[in-house]
PDB file of N, CA and C in Angstrom:
ATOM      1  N   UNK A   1      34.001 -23.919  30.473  1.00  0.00           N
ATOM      2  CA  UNK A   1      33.837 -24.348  29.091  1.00  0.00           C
ATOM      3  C   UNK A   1      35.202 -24.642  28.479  1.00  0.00           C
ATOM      4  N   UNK A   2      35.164 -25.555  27.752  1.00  0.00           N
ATOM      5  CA  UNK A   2      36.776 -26.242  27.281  1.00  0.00           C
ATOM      6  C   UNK A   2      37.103 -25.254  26.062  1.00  0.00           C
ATOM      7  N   UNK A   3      37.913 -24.874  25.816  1.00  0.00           N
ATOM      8  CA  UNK A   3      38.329 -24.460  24.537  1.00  0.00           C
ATOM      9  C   UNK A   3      38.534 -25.191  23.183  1.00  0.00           C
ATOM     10  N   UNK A   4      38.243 -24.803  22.019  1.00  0.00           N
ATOM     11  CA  UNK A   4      38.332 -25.548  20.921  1.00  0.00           C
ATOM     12  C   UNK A   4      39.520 -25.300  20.184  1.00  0.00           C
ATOM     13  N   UNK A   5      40.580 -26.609  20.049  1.00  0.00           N
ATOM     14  CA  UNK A   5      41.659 -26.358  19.307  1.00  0.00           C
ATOM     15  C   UNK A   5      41.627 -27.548  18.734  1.00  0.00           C
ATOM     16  N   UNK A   6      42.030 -27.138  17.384  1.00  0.00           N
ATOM     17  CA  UNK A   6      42.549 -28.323  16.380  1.00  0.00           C
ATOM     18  C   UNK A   6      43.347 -28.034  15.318  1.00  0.00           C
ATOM     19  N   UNK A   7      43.543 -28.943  14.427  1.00  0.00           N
ATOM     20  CA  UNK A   7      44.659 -29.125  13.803  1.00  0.00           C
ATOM     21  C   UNK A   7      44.092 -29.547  12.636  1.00  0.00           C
ATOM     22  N   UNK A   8      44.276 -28.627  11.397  1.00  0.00           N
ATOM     23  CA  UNK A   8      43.466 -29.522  10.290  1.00  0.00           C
ATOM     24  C   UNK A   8      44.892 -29.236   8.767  1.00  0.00           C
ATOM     25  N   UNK A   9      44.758 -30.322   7.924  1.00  0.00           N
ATOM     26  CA  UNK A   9      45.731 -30.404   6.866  1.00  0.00           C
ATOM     27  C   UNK A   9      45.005 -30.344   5.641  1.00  0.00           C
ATOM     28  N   UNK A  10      45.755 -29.120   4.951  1.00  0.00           N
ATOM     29  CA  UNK A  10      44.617 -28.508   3.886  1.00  0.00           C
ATOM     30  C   UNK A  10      46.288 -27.608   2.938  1.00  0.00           C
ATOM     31  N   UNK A  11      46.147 -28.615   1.801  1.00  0.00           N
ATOM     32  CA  UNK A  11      46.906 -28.395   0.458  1.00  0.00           C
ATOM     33  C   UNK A  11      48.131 -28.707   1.193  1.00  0.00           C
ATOM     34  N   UNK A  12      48.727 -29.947   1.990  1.00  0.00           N
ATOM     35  CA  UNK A  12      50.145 -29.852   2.666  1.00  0.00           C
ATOM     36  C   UNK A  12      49.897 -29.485   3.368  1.00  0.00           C
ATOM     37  N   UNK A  13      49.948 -28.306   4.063  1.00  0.00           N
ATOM     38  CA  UNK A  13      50.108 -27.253   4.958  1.00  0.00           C
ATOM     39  C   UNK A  13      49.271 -27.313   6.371  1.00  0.00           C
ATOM     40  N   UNK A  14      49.857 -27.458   7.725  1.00  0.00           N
ATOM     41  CA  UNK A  14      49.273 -27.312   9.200  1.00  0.00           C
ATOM     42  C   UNK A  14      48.181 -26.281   8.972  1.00  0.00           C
ATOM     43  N   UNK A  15      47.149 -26.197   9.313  1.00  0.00           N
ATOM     44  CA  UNK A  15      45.993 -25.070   9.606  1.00  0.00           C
ATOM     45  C   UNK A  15      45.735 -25.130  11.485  1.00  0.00           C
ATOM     46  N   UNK A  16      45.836 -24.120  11.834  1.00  0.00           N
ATOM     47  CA  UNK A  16      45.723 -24.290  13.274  1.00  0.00           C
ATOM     48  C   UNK A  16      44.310 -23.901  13.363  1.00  0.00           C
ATOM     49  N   UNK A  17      43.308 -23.755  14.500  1.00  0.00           N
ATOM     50  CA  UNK A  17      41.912 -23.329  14.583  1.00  0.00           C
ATOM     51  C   UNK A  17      42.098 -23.467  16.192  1.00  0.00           C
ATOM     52  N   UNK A  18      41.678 -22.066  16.717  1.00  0.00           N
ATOM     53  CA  UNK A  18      41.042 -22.235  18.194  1.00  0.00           C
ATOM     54  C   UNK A  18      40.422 -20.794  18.255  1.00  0.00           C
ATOM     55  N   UNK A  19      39.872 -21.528  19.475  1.00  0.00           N
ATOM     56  CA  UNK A  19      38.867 -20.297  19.906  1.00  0.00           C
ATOM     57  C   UNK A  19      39.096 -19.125  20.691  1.00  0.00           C
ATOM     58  N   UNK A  20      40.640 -19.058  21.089  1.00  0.00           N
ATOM     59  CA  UNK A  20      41.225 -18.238  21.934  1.00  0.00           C
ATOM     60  C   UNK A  20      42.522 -18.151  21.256  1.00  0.00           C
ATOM     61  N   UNK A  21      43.322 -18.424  20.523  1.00  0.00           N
ATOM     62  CA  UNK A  21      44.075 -18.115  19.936  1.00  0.00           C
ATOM     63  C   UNK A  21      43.758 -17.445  18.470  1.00  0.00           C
ATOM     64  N   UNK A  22      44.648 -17.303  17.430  1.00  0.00           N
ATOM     65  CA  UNK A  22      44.806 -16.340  16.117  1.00  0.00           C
ATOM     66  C   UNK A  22      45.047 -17.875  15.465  1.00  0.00           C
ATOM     67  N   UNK A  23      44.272 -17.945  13.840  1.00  0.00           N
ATOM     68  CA  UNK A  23      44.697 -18.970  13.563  1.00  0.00           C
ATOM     69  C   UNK A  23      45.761 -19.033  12.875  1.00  0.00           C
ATOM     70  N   UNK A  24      46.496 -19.750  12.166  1.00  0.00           N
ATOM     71  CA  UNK A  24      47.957 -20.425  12.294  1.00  0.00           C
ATOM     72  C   UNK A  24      47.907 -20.839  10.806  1.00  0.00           C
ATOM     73  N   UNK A  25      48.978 -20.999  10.083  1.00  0.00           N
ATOM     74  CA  UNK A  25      49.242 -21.854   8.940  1.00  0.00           C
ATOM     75  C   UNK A  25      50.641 -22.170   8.562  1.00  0.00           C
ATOM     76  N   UNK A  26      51.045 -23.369   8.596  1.00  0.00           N
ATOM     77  CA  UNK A  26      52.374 -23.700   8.735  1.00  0.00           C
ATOM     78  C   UNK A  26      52.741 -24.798   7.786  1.00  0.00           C
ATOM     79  N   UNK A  27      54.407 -24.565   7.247  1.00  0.00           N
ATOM     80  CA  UNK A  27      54.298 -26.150   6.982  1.00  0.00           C
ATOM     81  C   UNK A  27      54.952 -27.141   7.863  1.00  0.00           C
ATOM     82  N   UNK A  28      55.430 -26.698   9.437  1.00  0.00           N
ATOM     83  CA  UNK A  28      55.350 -27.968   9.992  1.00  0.00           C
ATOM     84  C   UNK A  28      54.859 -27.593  11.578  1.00  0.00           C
ATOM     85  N   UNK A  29      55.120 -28.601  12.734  1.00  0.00           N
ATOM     86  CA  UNK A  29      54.655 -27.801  13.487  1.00  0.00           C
ATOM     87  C   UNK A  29      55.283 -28.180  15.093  1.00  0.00           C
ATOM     88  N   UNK A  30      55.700 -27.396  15.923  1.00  0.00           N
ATOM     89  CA  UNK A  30      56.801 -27.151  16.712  1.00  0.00           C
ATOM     90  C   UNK A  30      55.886 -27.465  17.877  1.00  0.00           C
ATOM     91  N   UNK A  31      56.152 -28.057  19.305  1.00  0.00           N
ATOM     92  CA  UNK A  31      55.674 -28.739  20.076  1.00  0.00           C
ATOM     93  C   UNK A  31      57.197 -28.277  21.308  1.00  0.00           C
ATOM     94  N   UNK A  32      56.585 -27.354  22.309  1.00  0.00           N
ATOM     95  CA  UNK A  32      57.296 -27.291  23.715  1.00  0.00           C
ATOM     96  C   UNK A  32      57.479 -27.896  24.613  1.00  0.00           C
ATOM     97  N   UNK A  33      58.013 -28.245  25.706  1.00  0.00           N
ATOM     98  CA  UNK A  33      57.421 -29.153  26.668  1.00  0.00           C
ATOM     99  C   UNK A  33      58.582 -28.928  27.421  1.00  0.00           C
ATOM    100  N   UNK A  34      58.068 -29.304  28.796  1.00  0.00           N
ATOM    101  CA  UNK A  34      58.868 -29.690  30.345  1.00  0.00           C
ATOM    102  C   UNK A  34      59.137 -31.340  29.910  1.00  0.00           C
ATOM    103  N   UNK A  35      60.630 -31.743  29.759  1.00  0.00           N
ATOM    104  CA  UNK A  35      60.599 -33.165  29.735  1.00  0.00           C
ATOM    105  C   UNK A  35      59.964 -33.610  31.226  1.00  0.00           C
ATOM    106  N   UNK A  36      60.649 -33.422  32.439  1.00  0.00           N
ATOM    107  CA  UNK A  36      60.668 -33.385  33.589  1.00  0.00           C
ATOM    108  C   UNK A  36      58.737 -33.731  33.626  1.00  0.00           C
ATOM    109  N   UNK A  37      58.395 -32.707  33.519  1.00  0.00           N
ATOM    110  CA  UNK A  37      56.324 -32.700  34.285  1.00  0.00           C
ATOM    111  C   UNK A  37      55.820 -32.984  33.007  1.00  0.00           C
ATOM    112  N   UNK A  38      55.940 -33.321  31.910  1.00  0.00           N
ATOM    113  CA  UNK A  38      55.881 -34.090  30.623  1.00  0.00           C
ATOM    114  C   UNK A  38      54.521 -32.580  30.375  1.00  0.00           C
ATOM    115  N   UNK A  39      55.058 -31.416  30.675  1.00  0.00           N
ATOM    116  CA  UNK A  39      53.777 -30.316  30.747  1.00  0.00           C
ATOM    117  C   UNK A  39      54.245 -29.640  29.179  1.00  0.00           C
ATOM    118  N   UNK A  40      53.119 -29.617  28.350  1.00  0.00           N
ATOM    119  CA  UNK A  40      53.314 -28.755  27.190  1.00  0.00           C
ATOM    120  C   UNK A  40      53.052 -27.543  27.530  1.00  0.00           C
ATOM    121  N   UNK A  41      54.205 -26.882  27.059  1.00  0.00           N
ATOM    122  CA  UNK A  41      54.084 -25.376  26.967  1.00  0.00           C
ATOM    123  C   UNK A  41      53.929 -24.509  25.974  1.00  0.00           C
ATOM    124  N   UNK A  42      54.284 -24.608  25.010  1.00  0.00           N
ATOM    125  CA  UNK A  42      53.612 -24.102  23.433  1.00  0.00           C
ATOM    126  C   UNK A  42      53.614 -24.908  22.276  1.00  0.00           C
ATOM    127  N   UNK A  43      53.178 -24.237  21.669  1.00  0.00           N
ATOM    128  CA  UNK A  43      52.591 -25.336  19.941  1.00  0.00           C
ATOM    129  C   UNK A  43      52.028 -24.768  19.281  1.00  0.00           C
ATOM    130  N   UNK A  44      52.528 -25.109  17.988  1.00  0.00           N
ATOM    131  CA  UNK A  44      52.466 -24.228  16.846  1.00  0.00           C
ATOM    132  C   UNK A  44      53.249 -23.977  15.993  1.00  0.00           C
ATOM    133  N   UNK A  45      53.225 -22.670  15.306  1.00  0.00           N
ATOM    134  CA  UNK A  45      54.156 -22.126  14.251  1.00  0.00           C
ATOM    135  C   UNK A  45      55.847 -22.115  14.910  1.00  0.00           C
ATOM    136  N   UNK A  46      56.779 -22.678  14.319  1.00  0.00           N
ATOM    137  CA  UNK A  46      57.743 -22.918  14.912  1.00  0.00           C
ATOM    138  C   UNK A  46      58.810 -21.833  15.010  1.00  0.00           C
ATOM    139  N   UNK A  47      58.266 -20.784  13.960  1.00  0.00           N
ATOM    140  CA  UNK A  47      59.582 -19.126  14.928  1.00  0.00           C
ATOM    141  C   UNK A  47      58.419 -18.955  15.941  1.00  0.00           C
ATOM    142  N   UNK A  48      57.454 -19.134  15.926  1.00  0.00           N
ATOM    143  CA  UNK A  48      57.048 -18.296  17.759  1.00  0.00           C
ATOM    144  C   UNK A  48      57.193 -18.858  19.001  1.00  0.00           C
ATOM    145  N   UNK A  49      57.102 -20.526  18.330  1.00  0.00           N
ATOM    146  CA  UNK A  49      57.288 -21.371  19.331  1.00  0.00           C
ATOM    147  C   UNK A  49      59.079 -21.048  19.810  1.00  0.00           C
ATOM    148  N   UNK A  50      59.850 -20.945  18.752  1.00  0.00           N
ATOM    149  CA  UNK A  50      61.088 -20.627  19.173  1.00  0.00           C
ATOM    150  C   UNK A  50      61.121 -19.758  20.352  1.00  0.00           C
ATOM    151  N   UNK A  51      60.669 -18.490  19.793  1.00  0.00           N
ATOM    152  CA  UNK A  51      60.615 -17.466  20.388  1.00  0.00           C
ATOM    153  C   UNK A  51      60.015 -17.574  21.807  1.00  0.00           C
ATOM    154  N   UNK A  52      59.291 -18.582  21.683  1.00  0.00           N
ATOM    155  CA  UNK A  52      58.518 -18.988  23.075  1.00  0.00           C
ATOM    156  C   UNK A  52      59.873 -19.228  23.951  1.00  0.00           C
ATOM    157  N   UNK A  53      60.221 -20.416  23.596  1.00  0.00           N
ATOM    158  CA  UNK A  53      61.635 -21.560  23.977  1.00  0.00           C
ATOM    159  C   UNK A  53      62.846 -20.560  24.173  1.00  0.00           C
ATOM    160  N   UNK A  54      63.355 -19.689  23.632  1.00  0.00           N
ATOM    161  CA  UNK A  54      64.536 -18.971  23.936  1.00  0.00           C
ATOM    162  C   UNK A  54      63.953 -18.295  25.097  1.00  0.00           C
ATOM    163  N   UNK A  55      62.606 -17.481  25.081  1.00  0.00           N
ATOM    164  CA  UNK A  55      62.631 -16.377  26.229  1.00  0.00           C
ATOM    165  C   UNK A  55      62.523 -17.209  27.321  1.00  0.00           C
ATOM    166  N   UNK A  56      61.853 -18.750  27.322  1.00  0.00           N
ATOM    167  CA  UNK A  56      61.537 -19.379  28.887  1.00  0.00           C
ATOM    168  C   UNK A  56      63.196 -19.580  28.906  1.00  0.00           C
ATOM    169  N   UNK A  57      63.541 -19.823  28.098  1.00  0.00           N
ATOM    170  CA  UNK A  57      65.382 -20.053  28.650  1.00  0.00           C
ATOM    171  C   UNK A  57      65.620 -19.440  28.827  1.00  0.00           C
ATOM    172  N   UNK A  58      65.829 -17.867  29.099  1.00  0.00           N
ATOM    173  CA  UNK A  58      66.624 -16.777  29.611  1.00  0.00           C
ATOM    174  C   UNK A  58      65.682 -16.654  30.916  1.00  0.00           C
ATOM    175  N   UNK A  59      64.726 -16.298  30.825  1.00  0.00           N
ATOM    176  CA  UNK A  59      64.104 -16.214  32.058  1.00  0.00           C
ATOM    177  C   UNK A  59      64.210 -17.209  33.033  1.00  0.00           C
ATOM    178  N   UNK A  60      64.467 -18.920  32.898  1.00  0.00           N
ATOM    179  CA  UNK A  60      65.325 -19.610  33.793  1.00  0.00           C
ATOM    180  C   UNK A  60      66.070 -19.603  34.092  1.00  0.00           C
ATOM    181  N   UNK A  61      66.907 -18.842  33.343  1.00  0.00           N
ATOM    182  CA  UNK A  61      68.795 -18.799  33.707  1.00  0.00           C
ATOM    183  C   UNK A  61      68.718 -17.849  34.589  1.00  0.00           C
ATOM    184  N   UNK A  62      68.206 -16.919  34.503  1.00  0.00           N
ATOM    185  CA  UNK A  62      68.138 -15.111  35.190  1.00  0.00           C
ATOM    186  C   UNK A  62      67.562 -15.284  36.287  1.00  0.00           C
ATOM    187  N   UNK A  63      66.678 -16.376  36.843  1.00  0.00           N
ATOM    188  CA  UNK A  63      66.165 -16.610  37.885  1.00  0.00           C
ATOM    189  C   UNK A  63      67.223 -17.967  38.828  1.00  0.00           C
ATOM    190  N   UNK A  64      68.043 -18.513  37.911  1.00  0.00           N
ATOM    191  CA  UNK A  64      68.868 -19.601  38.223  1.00  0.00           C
ATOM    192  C   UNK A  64      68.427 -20.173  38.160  1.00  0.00           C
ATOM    193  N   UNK A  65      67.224 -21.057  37.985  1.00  0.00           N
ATOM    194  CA  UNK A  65      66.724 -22.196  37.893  1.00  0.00           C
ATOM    195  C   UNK A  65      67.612 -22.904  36.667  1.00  0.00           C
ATOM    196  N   UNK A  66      68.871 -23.364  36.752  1.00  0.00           N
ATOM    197  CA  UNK A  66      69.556 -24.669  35.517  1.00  0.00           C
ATOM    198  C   UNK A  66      68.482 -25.516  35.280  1.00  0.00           C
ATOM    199  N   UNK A  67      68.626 -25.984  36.516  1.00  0.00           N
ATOM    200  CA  UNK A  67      67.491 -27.765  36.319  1.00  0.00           C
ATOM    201  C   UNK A  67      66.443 -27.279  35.847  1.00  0.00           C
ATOM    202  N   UNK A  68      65.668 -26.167  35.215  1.00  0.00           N
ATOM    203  CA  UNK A  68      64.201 -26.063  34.999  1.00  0.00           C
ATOM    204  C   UNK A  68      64.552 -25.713  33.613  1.00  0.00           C
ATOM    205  N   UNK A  69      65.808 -24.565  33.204  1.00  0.00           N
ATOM    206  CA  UNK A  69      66.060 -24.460  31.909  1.00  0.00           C
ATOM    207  C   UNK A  69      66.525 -25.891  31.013  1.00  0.00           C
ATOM    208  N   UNK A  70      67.019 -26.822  31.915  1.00  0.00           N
ATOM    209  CA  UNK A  70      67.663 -27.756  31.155  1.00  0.00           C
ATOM    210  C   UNK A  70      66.488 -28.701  30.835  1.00  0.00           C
ATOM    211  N   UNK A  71      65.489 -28.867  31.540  1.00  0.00           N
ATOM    212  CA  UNK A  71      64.118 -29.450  31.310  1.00  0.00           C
ATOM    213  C   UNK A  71      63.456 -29.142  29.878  1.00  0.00           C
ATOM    214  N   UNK A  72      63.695 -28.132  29.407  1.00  0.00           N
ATOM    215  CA  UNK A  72      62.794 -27.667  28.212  1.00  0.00           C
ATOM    216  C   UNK A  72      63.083 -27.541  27.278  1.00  0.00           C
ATOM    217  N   UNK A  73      62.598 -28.387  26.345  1.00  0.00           N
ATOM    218  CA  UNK A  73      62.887 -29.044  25.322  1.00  0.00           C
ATOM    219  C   UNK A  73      61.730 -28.762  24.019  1.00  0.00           C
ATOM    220  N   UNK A  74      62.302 -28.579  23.011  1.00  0.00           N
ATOM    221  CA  UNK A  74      61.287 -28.238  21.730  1.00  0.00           C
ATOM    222  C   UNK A  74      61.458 -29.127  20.317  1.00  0.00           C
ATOM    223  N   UNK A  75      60.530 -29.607  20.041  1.00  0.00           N
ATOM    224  CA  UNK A  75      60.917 -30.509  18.540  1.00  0.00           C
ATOM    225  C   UNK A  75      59.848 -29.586  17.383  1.00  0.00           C
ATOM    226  N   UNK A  76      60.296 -30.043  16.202  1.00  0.00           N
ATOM    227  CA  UNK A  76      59.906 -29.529  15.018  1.00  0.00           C
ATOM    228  C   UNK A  76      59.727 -30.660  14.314  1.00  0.00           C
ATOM    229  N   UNK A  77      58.491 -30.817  13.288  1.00  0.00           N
ATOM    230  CA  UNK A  77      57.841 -32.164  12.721  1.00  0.00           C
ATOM    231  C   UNK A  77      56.849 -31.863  12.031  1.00  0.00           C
ATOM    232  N   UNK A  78      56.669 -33.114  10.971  1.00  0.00           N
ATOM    233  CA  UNK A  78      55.224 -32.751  10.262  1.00  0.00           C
ATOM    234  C   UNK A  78      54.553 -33.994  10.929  1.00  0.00           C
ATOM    235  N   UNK A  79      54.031 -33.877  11.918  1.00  0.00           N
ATOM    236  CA  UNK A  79      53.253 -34.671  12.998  1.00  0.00           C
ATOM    237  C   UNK A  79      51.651 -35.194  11.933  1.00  0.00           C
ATOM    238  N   UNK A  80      51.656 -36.884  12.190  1.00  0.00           N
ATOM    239  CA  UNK A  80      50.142 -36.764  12.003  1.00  0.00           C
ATOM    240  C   UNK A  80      49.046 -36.059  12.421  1.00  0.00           C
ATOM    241  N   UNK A  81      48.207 -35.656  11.689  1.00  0.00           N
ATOM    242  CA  UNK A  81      47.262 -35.168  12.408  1.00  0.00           C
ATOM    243  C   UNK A  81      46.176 -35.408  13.651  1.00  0.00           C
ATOM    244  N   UNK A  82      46.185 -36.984  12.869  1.00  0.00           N
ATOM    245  CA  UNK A  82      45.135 -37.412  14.292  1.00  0.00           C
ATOM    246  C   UNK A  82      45.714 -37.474  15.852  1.00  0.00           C
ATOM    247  N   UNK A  83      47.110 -37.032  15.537  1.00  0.00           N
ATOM    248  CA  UNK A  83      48.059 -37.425  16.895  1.00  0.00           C
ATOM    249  C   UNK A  83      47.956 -35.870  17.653  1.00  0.00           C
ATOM    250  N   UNK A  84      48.058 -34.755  16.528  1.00  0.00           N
ATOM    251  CA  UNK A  84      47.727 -33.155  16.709  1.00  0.00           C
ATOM    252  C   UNK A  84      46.992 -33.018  17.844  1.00  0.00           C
ATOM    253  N   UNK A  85      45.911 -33.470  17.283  1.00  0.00           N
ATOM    254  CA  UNK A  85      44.471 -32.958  17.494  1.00  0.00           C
ATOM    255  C   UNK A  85      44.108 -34.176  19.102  1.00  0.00           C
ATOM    256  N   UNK A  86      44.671 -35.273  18.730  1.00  0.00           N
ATOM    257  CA  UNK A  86      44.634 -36.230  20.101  1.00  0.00           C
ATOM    258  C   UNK A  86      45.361 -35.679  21.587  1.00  0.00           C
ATOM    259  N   UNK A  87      46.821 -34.408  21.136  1.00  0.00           N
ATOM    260  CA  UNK A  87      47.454 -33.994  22.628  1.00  0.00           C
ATOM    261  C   UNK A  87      46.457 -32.292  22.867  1.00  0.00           C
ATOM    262  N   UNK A  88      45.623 -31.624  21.813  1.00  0.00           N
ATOM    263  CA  UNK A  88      45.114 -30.355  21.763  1.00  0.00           C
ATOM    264  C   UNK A  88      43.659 -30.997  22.544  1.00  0.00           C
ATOM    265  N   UNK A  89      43.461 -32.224  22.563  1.00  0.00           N
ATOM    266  CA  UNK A  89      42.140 -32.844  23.187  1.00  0.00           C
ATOM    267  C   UNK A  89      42.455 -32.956  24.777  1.00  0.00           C
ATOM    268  N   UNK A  90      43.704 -33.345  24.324  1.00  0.00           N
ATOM    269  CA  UNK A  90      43.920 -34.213  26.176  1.00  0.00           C
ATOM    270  C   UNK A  90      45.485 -33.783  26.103  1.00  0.00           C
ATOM    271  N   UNK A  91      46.025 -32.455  26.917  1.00  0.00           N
ATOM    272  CA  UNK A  91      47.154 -32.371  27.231  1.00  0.00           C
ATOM    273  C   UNK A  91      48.006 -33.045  27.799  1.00  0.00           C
ATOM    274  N   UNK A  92      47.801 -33.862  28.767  1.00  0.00           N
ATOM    275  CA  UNK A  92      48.510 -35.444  29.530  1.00  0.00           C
ATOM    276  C   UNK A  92      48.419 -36.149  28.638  1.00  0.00           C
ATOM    277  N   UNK A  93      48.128 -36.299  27.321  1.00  0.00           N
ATOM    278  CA  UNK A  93      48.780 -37.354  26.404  1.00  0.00           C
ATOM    279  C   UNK A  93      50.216 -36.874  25.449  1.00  0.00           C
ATOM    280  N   UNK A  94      50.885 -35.955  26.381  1.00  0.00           N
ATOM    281  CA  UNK A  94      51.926 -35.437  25.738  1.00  0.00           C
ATOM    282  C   UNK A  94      52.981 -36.645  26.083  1.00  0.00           C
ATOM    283  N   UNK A  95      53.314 -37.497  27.052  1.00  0.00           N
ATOM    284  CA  UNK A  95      53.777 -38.522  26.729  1.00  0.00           C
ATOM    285  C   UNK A  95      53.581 -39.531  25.952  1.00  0.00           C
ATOM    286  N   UNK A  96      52.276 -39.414  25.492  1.00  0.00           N
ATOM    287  CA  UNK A  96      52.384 -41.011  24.379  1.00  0.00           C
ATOM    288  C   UNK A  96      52.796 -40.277  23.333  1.00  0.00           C
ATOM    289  N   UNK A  97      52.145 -39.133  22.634  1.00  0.00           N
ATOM    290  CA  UNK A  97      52.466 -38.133  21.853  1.00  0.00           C
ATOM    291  C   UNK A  97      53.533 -38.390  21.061  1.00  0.00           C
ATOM    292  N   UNK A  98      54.725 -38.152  22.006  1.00  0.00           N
ATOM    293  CA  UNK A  98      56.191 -38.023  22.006  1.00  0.00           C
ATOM    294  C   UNK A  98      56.206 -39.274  21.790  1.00  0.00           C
ATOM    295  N   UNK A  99      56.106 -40.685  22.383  1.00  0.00           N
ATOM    296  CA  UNK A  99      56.315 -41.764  21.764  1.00  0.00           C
ATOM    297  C   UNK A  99      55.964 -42.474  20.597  1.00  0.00           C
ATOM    298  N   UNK A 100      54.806 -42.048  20.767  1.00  0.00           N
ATOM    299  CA  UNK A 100      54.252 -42.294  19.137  1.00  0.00           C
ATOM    300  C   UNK A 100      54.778 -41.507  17.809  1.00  0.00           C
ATOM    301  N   UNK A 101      55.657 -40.767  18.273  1.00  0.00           N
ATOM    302  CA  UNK A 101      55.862 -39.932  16.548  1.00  0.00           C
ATOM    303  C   UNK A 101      57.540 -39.763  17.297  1.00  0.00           C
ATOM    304  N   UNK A 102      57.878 -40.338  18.568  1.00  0.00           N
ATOM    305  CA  UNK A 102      59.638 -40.274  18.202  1.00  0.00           C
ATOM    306  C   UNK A 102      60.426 -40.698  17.068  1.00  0.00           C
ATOM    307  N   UNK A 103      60.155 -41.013  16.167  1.00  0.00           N
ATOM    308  CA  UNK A 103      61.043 -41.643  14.725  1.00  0.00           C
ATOM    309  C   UNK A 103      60.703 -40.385  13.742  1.00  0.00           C
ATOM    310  N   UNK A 104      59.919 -39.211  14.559  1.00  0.00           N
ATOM    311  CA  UNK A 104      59.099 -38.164  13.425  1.00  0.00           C
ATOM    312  C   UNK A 104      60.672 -37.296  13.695  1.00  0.00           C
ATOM    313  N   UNK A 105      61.186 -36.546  14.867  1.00  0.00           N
ATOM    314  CA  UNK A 105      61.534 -35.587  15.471  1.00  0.00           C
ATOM    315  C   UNK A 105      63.225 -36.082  16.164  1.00  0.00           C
ATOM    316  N   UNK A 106      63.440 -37.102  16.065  1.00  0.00           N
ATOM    317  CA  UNK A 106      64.745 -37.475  16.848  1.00  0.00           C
ATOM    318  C   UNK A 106      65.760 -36.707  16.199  1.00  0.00           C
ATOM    319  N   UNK A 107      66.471 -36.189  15.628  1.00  0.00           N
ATOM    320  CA  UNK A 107      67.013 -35.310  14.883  1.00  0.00           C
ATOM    321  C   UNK A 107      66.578 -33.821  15.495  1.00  0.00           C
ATOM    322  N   UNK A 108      65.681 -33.310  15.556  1.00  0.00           N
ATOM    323  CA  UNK A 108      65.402 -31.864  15.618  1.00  0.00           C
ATOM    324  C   UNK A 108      64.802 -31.830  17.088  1.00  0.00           C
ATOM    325  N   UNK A 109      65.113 -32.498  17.969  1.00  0.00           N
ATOM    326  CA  UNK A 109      64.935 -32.054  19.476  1.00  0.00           C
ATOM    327  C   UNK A 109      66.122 -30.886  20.034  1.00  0.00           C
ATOM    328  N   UNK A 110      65.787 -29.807  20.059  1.00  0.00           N
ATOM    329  CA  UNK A 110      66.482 -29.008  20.655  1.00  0.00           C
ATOM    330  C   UNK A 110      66.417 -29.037  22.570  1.00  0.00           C
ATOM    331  N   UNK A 111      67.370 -29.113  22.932  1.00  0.00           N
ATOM    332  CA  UNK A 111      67.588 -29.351  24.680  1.00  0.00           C
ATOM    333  C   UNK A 111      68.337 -28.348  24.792  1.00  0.00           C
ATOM    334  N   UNK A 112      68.228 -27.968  25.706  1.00  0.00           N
ATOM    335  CA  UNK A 112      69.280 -27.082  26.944  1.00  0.00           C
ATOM    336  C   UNK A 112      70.000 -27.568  28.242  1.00  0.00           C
ATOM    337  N   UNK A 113      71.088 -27.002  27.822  1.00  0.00           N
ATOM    338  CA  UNK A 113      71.696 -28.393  28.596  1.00  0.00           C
ATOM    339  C   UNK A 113      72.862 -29.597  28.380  1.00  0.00           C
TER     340      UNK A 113
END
């Protein structure tokens, strides 16, 4: 059974909703990813997502993996919604994703590396 996640905008503000996660309320919203396997790795509220992003970076370094820490990359954005809810539908659309809202985030891409 697929899980239900979405993304809904209510007074400004990100509302997160899923069925396996805690829901969420933000005002913008932080997006992880492997540039490399274009694989999202977290999303969401952007100190946890941080918090996500610093610990996979220490835990790559500590294992040596450079090339895997230098892969992972995090942006911060007030993303359309229908674009939200279009990569929480279909995770392999994390490349158009990123292309479609690069003029959102070019500024606040954090890399390692």
């Amino acid at each position: 059974m697929a899980t239900m996640e979405r993304y809904l905008r209510i007074d400004g503000k990100y509302h997160y909703e899923s069925d396996t996660r805690n829901k969420m309320i933000m005002n913008e919203v932080a997006i992880c990813f492997d540039r490399d396997s274009q694989l999202l790795l977290d999303h969401g509220d952007p100190e946890e997502v941080i918090e996500y992003y610093e610990e996979a970076l220490r835990d790559f370094e500590e294992a040596d993996w450079v090339i895997a820490a230098n892969d992972i990359t995090m942006v911060v954005a007030k993303f359309p919604i229908r674009e939200l809810n279009k990569l929480m539908l279909n995770k392999k659309y994390l490349s158009g994703f990123l292309y479609n809202n690069k003029d959102l985030f070019s500024r606040d891409v954090r890399e390692n590396g």
